[in-house]
PDB file of N, CA and C in Angstrom:
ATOM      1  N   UNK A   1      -6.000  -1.831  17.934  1.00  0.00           N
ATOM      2  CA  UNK A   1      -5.473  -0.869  16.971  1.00  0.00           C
ATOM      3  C   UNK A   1      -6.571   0.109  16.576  1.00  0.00           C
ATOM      4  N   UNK A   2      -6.323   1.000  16.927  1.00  0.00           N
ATOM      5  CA  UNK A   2      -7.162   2.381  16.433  1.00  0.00           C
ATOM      6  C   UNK A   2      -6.713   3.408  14.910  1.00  0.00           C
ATOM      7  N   UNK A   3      -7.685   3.248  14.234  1.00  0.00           N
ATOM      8  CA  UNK A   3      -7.414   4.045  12.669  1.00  0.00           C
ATOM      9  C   UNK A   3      -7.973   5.179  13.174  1.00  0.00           C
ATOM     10  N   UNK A   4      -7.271   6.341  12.583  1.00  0.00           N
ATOM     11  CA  UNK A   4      -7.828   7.920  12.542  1.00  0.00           C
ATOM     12  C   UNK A   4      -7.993   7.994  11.440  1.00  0.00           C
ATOM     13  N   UNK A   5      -9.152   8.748  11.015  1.00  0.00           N
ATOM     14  CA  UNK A   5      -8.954   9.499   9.170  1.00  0.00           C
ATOM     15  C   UNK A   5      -9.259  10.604   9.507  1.00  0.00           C
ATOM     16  N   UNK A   6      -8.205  11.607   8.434  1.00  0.00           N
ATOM     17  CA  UNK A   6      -8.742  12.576   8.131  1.00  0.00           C
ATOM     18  C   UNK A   6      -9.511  13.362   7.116  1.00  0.00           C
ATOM     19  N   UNK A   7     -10.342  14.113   7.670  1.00  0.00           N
ATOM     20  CA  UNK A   7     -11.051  14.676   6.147  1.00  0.00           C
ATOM     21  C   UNK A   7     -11.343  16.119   6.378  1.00  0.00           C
ATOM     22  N   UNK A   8     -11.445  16.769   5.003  1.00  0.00           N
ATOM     23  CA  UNK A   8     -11.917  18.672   5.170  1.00  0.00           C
ATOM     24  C   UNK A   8     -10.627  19.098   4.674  1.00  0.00           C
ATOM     25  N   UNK A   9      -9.258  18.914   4.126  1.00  0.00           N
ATOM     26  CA  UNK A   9      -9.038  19.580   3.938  1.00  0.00           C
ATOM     27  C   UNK A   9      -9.053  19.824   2.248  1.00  0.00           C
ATOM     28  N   UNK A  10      -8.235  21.203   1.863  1.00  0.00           N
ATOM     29  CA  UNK A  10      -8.035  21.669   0.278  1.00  0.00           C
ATOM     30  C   UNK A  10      -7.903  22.629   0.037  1.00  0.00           C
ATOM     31  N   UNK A  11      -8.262  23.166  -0.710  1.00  0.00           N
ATOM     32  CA  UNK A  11      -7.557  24.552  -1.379  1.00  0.00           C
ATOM     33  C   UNK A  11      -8.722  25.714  -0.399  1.00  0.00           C
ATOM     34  N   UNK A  12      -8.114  27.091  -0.387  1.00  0.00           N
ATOM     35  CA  UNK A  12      -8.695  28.065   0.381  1.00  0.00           C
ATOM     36  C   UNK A  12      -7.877  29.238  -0.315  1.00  0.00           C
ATOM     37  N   UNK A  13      -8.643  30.250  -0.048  1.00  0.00           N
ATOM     38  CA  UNK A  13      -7.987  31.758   0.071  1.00  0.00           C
ATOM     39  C   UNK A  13      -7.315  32.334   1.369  1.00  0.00           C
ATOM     40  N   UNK A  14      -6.554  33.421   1.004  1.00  0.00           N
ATOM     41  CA  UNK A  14      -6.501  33.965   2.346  1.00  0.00           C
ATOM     42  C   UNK A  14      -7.884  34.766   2.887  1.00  0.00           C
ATOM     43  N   UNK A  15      -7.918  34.112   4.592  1.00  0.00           N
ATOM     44  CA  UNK A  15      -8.643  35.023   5.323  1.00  0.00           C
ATOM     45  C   UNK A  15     -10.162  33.726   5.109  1.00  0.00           C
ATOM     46  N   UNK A  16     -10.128  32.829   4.651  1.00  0.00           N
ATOM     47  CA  UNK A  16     -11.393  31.924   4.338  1.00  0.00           C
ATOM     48  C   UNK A  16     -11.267  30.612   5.671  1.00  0.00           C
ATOM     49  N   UNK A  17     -11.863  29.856   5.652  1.00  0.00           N
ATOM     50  CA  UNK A  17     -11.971  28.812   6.823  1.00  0.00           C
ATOM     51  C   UNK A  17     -12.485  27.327   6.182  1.00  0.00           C
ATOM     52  N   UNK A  18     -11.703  26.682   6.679  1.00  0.00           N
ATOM     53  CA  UNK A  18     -12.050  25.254   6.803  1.00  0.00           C
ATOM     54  C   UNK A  18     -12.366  24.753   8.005  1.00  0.00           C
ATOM     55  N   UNK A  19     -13.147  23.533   7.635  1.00  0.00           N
ATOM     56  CA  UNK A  19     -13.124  22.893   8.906  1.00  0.00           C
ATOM     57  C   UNK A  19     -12.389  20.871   8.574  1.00  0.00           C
ATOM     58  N   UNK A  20     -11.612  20.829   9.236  1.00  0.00           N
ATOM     59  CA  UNK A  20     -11.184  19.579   9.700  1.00  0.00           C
ATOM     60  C   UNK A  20     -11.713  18.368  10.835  1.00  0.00           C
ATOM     61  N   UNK A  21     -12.196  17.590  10.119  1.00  0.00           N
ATOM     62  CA  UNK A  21     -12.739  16.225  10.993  1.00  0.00           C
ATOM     63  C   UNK A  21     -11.361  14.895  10.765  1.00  0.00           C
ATOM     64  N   UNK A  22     -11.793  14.507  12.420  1.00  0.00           N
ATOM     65  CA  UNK A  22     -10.798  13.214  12.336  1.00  0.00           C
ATOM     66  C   UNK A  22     -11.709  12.041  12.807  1.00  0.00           C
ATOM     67  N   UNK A  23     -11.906  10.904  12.729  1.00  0.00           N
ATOM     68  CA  UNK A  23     -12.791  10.125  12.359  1.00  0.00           C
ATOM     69  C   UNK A  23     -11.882   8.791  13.165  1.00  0.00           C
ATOM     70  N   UNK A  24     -12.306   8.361  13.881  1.00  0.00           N
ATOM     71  CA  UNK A  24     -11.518   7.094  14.796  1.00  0.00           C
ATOM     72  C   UNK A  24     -12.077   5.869  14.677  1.00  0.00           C
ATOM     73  N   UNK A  25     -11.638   4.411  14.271  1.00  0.00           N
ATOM     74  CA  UNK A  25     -11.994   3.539  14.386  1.00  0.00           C
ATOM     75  C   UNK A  25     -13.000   2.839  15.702  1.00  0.00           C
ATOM     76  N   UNK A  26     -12.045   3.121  16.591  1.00  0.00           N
ATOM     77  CA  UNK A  26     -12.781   2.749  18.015  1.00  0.00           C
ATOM     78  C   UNK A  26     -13.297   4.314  18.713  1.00  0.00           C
ATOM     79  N   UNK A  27     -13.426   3.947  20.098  1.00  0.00           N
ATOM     80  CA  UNK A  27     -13.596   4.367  21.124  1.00  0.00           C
ATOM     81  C   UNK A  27     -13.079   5.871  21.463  1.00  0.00           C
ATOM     82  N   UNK A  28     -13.046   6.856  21.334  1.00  0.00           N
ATOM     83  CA  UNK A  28     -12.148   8.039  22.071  1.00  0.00           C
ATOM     84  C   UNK A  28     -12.529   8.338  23.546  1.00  0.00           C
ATOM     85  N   UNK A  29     -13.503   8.005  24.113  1.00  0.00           N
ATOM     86  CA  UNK A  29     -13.938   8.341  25.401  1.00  0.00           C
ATOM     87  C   UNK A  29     -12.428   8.473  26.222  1.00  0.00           C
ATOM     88  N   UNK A  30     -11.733   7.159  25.913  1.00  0.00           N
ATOM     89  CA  UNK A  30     -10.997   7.121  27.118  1.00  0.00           C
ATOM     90  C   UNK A  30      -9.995   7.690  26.734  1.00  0.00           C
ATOM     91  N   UNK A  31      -9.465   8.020  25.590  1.00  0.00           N
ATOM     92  CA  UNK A  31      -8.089   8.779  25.204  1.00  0.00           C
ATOM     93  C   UNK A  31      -7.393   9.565  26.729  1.00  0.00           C
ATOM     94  N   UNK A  32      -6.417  10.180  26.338  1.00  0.00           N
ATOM     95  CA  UNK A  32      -6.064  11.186  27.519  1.00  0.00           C
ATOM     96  C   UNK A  32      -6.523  12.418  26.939  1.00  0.00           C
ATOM     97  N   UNK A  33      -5.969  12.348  25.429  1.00  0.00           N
ATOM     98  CA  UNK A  33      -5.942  13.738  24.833  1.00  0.00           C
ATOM     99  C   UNK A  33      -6.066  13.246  23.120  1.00  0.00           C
ATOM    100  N   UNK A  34      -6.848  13.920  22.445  1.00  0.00           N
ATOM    101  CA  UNK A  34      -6.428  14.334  21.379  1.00  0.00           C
ATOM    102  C   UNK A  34      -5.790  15.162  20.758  1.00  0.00           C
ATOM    103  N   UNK A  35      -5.303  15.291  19.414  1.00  0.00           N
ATOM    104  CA  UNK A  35      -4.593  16.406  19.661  1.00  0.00           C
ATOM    105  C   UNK A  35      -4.445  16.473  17.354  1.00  0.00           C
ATOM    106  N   UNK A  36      -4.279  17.905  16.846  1.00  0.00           N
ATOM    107  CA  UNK A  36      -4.140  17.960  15.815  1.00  0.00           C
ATOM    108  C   UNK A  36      -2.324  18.332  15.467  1.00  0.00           C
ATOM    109  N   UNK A  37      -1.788  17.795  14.698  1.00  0.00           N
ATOM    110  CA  UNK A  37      -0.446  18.340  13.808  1.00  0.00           C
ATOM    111  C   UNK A  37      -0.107  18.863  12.624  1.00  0.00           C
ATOM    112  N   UNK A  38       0.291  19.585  12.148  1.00  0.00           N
ATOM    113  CA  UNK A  38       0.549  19.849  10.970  1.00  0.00           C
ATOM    114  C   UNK A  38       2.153  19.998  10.989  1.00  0.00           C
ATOM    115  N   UNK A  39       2.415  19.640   9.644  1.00  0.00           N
ATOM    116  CA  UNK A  39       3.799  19.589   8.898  1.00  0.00           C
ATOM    117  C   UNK A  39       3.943  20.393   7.249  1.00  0.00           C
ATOM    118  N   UNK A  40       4.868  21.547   7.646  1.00  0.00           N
ATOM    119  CA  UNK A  40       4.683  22.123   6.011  1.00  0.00           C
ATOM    120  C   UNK A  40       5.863  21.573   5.451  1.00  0.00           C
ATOM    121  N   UNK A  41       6.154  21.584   4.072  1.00  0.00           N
ATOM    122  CA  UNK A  41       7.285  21.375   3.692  1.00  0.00           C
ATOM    123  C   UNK A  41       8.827  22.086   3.861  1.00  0.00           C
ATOM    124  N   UNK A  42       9.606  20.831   4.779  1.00  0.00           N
ATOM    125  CA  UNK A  42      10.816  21.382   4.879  1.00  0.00           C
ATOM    126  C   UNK A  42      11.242  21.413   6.243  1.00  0.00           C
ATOM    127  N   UNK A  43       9.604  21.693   6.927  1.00  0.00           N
ATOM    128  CA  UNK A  43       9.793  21.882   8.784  1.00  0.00           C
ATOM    129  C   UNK A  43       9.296  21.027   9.482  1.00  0.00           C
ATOM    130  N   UNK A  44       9.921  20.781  10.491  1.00  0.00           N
ATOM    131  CA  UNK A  44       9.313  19.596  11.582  1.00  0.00           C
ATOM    132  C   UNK A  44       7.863  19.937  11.604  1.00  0.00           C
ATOM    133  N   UNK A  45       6.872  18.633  11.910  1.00  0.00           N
ATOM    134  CA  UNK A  45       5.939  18.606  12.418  1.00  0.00           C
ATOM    135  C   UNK A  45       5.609  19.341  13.571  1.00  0.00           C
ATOM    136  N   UNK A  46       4.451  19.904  13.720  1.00  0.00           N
ATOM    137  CA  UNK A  46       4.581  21.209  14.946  1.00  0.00           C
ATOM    138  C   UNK A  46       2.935  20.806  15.581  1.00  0.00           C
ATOM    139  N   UNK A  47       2.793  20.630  17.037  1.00  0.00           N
ATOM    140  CA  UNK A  47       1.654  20.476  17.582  1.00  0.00           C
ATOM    141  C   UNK A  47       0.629  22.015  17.323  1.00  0.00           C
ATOM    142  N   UNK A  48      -0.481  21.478  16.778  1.00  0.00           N
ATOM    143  CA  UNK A  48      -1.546  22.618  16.150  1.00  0.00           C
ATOM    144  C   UNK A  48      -2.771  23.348  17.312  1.00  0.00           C
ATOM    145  N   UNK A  49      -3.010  21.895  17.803  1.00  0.00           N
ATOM    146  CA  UNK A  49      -3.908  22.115  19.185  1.00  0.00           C
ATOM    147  C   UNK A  49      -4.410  20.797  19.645  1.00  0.00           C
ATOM    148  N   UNK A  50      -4.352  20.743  20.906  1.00  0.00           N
ATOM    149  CA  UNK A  50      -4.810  19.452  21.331  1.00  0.00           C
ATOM    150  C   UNK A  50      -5.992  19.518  22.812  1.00  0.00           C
ATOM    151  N   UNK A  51      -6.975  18.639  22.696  1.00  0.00           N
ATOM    152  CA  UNK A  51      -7.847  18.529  24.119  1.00  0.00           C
ATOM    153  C   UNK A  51      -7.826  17.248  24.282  1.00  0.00           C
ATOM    154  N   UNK A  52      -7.680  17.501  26.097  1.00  0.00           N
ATOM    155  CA  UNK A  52      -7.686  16.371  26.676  1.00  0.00           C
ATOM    156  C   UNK A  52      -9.350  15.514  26.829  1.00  0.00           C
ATOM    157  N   UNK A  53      -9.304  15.068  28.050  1.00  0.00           N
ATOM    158  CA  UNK A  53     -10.265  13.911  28.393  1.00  0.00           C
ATOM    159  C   UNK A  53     -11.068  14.761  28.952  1.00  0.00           C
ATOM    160  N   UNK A  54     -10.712  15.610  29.757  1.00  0.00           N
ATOM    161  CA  UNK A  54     -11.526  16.884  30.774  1.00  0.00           C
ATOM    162  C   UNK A  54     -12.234  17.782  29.756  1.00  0.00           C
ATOM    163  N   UNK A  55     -11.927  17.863  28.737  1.00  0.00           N
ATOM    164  CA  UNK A  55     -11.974  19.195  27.532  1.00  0.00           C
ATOM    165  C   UNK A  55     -10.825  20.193  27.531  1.00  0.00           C
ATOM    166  N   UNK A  56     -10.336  20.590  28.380  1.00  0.00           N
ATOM    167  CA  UNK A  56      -9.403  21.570  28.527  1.00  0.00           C
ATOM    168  C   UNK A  56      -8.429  21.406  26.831  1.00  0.00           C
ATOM    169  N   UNK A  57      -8.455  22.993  26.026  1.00  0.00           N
ATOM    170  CA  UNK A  57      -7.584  22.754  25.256  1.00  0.00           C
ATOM    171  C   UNK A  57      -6.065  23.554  25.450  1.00  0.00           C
ATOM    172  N   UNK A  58      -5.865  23.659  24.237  1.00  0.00           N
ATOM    173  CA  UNK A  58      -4.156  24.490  24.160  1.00  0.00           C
ATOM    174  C   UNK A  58      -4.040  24.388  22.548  1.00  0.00           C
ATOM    175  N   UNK A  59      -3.595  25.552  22.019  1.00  0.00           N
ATOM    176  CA  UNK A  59      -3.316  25.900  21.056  1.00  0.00           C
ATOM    177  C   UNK A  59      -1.760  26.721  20.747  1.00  0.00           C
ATOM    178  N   UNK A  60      -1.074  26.290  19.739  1.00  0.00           N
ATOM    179  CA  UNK A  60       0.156  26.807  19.083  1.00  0.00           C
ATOM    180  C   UNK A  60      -0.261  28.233  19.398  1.00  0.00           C
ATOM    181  N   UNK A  61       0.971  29.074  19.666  1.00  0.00           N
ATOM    182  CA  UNK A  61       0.631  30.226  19.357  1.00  0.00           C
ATOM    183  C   UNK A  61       0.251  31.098  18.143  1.00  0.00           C
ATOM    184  N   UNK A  62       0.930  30.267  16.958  1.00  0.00           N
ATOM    185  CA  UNK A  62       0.513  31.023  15.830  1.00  0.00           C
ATOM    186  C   UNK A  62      -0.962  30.945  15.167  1.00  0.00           C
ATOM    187  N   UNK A  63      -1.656  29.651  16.215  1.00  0.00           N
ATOM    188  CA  UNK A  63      -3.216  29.694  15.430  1.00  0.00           C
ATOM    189  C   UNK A  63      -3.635  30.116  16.923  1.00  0.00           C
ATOM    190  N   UNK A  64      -3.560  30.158  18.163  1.00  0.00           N
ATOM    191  CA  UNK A  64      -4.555  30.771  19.031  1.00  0.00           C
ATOM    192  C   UNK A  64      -5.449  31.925  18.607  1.00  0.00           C
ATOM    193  N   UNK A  65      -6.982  31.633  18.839  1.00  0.00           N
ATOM    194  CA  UNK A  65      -7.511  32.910  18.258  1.00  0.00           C
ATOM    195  C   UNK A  65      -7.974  32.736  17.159  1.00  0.00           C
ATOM    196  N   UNK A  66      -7.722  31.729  15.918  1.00  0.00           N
ATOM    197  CA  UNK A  66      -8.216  31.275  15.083  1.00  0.00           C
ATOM    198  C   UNK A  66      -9.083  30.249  15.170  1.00  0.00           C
ATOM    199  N   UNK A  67      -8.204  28.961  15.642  1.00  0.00           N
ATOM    200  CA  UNK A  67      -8.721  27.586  15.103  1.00  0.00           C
ATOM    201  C   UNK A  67      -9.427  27.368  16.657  1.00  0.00           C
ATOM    202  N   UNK A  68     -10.116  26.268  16.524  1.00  0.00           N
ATOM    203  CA  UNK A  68     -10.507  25.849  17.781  1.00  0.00           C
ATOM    204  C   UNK A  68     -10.785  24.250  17.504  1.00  0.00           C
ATOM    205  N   UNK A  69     -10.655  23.376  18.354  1.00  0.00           N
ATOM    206  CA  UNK A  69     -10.698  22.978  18.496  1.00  0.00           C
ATOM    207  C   UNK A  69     -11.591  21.743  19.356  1.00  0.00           C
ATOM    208  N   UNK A  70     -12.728  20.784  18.840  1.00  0.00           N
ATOM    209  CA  UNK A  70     -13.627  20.000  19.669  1.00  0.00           C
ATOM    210  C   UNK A  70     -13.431  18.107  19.344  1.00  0.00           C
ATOM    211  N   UNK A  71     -14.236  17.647  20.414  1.00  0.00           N
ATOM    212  CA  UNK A  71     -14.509  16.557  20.385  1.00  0.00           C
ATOM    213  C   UNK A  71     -16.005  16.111  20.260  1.00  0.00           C
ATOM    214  N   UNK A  72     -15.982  15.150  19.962  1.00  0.00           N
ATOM    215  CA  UNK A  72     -17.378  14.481  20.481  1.00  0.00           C
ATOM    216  C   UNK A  72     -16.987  12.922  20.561  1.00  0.00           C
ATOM    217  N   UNK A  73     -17.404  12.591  21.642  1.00  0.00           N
ATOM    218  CA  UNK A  73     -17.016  11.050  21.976  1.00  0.00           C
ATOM    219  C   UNK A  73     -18.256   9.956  22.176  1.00  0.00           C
ATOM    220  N   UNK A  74     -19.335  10.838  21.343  1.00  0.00           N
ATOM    221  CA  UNK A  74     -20.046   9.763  20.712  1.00  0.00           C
ATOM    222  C   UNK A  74     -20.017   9.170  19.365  1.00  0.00           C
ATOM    223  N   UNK A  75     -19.963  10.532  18.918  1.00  0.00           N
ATOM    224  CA  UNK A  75     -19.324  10.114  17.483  1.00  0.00           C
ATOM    225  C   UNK A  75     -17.867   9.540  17.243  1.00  0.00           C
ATOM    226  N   UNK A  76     -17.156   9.661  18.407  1.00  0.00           N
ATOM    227  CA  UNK A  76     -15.331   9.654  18.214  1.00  0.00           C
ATOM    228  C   UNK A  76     -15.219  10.262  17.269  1.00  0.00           C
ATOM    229  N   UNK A  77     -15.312  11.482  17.223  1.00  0.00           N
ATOM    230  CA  UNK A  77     -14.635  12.363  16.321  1.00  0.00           C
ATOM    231  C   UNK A  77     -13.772  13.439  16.938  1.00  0.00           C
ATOM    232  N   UNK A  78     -12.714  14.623  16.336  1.00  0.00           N
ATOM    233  CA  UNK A  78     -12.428  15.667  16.713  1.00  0.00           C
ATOM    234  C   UNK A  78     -12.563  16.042  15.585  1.00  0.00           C
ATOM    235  N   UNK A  79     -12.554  17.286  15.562  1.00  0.00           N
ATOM    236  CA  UNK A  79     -12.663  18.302  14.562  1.00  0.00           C
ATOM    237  C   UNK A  79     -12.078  19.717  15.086  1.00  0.00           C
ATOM    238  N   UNK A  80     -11.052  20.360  13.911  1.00  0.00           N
ATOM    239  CA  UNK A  80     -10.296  21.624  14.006  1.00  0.00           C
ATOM    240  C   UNK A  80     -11.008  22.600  13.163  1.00  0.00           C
ATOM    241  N   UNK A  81     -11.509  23.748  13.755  1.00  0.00           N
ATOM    242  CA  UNK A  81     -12.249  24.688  12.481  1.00  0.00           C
ATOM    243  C   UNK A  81     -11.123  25.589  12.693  1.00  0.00           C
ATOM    244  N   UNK A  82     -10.998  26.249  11.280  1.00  0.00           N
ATOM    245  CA  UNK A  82      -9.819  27.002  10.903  1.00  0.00           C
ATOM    246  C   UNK A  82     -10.393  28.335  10.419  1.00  0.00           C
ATOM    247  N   UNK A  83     -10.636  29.047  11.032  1.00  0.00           N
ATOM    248  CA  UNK A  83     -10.409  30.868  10.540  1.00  0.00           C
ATOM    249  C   UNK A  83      -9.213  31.740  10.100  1.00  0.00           C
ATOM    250  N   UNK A  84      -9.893  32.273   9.216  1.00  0.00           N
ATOM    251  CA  UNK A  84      -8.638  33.604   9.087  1.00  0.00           C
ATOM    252  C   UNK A  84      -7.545  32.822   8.671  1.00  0.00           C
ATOM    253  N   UNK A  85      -7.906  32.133   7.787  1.00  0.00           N
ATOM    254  CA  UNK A  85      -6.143  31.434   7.064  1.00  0.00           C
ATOM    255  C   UNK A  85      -5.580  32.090   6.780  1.00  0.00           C
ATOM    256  N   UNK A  86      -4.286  31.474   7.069  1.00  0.00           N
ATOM    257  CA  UNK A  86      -2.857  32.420   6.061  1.00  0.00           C
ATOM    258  C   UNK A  86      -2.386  31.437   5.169  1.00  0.00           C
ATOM    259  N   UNK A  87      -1.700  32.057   4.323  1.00  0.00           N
ATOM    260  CA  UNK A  87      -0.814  31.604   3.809  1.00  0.00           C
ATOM    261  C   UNK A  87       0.205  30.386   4.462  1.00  0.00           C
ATOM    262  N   UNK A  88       0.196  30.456   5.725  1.00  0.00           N
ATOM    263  CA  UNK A  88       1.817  30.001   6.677  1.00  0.00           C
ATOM    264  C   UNK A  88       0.970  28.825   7.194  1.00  0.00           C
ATOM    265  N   UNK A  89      -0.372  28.713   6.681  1.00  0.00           N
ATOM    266  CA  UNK A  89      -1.175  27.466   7.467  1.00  0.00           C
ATOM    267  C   UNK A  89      -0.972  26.734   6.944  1.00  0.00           C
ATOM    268  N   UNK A  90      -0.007  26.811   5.289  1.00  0.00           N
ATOM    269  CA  UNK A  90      -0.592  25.684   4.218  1.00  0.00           C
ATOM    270  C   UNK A  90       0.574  24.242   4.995  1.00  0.00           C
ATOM    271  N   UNK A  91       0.212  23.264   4.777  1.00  0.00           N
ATOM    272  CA  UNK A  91       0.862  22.207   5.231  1.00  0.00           C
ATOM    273  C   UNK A  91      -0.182  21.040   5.249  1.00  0.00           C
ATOM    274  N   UNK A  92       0.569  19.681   5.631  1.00  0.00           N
ATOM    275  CA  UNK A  92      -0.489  18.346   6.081  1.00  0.00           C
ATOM    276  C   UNK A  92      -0.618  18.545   7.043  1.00  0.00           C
ATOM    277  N   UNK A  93      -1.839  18.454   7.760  1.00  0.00           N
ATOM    278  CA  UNK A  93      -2.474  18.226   8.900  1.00  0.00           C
ATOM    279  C   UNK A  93      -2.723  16.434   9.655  1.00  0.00           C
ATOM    280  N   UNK A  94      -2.549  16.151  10.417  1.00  0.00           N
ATOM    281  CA  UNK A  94      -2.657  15.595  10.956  1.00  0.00           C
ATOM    282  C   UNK A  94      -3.104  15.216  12.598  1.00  0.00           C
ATOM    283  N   UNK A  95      -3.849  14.180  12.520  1.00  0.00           N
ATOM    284  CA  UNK A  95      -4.912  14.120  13.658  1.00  0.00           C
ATOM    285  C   UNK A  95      -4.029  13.032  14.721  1.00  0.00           C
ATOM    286  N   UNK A  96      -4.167  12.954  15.905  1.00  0.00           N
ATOM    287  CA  UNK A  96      -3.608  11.984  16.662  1.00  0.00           C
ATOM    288  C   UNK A  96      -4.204  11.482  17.933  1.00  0.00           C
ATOM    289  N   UNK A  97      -4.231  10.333  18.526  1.00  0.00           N
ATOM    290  CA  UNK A  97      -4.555   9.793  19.711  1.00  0.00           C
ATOM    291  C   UNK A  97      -3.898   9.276  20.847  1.00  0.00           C
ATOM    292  N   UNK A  98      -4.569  10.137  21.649  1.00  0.00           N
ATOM    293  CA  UNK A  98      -3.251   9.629  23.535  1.00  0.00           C
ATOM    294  C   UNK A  98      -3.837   8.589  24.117  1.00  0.00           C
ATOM    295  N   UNK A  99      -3.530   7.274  24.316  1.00  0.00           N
ATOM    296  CA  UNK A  99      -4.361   6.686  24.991  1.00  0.00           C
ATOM    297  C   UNK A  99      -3.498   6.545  26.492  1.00  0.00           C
ATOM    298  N   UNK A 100      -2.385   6.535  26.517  1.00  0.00           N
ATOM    299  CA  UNK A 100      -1.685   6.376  28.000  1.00  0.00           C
ATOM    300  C   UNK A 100      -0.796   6.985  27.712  1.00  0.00           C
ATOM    301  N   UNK A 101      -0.269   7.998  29.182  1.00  0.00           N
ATOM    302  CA  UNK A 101       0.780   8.726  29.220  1.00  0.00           C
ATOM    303  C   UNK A 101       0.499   9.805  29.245  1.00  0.00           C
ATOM    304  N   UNK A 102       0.983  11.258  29.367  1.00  0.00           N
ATOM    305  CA  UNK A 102       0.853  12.582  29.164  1.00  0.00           C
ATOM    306  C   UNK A 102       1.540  12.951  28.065  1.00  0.00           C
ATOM    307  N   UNK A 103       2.252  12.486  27.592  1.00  0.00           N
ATOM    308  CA  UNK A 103       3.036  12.847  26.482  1.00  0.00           C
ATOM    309  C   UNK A 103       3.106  11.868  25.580  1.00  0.00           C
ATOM    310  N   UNK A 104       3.277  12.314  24.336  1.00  0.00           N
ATOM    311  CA  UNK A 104       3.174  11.835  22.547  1.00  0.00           C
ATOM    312  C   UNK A 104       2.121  11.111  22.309  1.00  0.00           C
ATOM    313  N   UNK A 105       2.082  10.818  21.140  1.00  0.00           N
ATOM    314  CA  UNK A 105       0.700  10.363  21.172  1.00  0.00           C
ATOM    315  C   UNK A 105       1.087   8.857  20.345  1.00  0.00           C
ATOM    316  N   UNK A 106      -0.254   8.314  20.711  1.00  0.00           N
ATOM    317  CA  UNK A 106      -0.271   6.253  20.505  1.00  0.00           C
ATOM    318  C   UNK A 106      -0.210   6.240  19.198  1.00  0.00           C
ATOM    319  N   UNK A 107      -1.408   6.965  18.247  1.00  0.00           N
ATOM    320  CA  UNK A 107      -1.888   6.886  16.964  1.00  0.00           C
ATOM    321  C   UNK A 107      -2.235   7.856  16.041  1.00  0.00           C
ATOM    322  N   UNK A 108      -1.817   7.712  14.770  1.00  0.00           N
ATOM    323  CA  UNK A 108      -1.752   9.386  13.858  1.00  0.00           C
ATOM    324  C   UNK A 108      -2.626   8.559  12.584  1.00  0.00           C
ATOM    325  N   UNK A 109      -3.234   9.501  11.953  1.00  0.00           N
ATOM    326  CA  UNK A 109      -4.027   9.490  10.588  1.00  0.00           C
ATOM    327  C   UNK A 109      -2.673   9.457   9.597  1.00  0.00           C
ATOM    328  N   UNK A 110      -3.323   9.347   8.697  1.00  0.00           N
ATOM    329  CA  UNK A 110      -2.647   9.708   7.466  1.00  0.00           C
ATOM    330  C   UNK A 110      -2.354  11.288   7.046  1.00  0.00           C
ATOM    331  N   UNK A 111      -3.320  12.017   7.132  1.00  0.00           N
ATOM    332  CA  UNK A 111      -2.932  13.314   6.768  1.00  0.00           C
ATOM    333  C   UNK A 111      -4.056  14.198   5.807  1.00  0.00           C
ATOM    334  N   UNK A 112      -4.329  15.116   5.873  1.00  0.00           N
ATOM    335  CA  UNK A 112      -4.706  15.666   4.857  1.00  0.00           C
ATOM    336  C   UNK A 112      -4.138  17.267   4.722  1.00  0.00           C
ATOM    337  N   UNK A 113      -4.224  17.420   3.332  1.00  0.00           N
ATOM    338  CA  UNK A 113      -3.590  18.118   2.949  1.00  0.00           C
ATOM    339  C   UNK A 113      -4.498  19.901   2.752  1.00  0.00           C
ATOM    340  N   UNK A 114      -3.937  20.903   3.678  1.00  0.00           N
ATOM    341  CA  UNK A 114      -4.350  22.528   3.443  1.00  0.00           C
ATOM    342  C   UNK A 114      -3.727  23.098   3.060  1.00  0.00           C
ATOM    343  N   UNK A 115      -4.443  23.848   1.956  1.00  0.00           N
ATOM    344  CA  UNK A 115      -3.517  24.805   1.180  1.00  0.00           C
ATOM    345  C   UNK A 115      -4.142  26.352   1.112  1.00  0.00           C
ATOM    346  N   UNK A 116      -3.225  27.320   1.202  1.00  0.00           N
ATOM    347  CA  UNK A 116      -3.939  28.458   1.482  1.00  0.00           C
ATOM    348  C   UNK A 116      -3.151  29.427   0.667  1.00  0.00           C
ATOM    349  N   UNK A 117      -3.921  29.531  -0.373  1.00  0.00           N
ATOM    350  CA  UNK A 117      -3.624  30.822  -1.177  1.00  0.00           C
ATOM    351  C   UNK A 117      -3.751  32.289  -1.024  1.00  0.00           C
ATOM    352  N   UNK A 118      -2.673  33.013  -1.204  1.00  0.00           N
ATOM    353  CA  UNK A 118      -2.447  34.483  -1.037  1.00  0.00           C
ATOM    354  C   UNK A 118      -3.260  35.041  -2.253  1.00  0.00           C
TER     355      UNK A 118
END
């Protein structure tokens, strides 16, 4: 069983940046992919950006260009840095882990919460 935590997020302005760390109990080396989510109130959960095992990422279209997205798999961490917030970013974020399969993921954090003031 693998725990994710998340941490970094909170209150912001528009146009300011956070950065988001996810923090894994075990191992990430072998994942397939990591990958970040966010959920605002009211709307499905929506994939934010995710990298695989190779590095290769992919980003939502509405943050491409902003956020980016890394690993480090010594630390087992990922981390999402967030530029140029909007308003439309505010939601829980959430971190997740692929360990088999190409699709969905094994294990999710709890969440933390971004808020982005106009």
């Amino acid at each position: 069983q693998v725990q994710l935590v998340e941490s970094g997020g909170g209150l912001v302005q528009a146009g300011g940046s956070l950065r988001l760390s996810c923090a894994a109990s075990g191992s990430i080396f072998s994942t397939n992919a990591m990958g970040w989510y966010r959920q605002a109130p009211g709307k499905q959960r929506e994939l934010v950006a995710q990298i695989t095992r190779g590095g290769s990422t992919n980003y939502a279209h509405s943050v491409n260009g902003r956020f980016t997205i890394s690993r480090d798999n010594v630390k087992n961490t990922v981390d999402l840095q967030m530029n140029s917030l909007k308003p439309e970013d505010t939601a829980v974020y959430y971190c997740a882990a692929r360990y088999s399969g190409y699709v969905g993921y094994d294990y999710w954090g709890q969440g933390t919460q971004v808020t982005v003031s106009s």
